[in-house]
Protein backbone atom coordinates (compact mmCIF):
# COMPACT_ATOMS: atom_id res chain seq x y z
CA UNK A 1 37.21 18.46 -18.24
CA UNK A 2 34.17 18.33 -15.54
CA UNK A 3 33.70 15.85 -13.85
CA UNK A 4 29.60 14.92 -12.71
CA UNK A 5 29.92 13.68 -9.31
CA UNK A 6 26.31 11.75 -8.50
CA UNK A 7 25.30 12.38 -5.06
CA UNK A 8 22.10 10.61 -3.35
CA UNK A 9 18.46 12.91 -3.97
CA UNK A 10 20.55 15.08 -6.79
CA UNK A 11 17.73 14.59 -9.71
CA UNK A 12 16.24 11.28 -11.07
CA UNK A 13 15.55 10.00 -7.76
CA UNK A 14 17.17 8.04 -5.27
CA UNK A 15 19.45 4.72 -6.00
CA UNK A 16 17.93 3.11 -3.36
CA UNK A 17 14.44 3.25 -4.68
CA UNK A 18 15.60 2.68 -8.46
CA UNK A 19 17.39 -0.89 -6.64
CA UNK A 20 13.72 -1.48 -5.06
CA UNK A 21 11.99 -1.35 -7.96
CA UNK A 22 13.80 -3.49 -9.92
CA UNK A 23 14.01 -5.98 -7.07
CA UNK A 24 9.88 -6.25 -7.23
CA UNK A 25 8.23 -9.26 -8.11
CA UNK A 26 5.68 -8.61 -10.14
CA UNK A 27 3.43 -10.92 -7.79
CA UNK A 28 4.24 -9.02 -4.84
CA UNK A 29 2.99 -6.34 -6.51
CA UNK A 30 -0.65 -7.80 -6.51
CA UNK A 31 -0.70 -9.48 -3.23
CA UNK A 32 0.45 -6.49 -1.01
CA UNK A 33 -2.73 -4.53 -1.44
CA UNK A 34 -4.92 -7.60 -1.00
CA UNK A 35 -2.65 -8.42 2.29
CA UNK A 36 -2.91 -4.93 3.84
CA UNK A 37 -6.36 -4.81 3.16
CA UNK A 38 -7.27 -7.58 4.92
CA UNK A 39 -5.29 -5.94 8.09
CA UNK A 40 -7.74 -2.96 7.52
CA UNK A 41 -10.89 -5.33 7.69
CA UNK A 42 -9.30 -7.61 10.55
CA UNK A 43 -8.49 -4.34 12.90
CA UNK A 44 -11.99 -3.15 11.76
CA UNK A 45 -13.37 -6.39 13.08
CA UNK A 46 -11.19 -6.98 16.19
CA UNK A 47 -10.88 -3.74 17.34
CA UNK A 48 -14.27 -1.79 16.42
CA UNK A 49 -12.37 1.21 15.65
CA UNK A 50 -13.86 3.70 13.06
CA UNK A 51 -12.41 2.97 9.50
CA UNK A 52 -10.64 6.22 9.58
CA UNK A 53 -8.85 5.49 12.37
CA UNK A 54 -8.32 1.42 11.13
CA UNK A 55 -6.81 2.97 7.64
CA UNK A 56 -4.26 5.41 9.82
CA UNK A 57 -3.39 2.73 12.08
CA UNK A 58 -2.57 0.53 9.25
CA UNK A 59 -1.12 2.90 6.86
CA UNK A 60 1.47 3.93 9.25
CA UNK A 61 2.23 0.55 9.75
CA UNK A 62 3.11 -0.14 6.17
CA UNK A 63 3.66 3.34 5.01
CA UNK A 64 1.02 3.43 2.95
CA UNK A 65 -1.08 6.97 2.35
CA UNK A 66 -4.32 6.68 4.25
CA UNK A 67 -6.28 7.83 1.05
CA UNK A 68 -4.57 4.58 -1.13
CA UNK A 69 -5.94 2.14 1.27
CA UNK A 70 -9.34 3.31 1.52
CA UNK A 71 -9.19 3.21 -2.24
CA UNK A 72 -7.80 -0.35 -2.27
CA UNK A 73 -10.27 -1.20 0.60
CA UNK A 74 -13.17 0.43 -2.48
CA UNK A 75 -11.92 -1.72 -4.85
CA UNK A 76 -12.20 -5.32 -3.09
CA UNK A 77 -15.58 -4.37 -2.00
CA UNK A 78 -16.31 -3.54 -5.61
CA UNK A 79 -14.51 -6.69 -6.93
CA UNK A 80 -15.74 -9.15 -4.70
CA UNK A 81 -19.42 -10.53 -5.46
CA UNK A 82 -22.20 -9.68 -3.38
CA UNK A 83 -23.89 -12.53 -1.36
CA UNK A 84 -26.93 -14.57 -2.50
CA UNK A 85 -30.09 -13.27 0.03
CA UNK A 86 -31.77 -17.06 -0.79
């Protein structure tokens, strides 16, 4: 009889990350991306750094892939309405 030992990374990905993602509330799951975002547009603001530089800053913070954020930071522009020039 074998025995199937199950060690940590050994297919199906980790436990840890499995516990995480059941852990998630579903509401976090919206507000993150709006939170981090505005970090982007705050260090973009404070700072006058280039945006390239604001989205590497801020995706190393919260481990977040450069290339998400600026599509996040696309989709809030796109989502939010454009001012009224009267």
């Amino acid at each position: 009889m074998r025995v199937l030992l199950k060690r940590p990374g050994s297919g199906g990905g980790s436990d840890l990350a499995r516990r995480l993602k059941l852990c998630q509330h579903p509401a976090s799951t919206t507000r993150r991306p709006a939170r981090i975002v505005r970090m982007h547009q705050e260090r973009l603001r404070d700072l006058s750094e280039s945006k390239l530089t604001a989205r590497r800053a801020v995706g190393a913070v919260m481990d977040i892939n450069p290339a998400t954020l600026r599509n996040w930071v696309g989709r809030a522009k796109r989502s939010t309405p454009a001012p009224d020039p009267a």
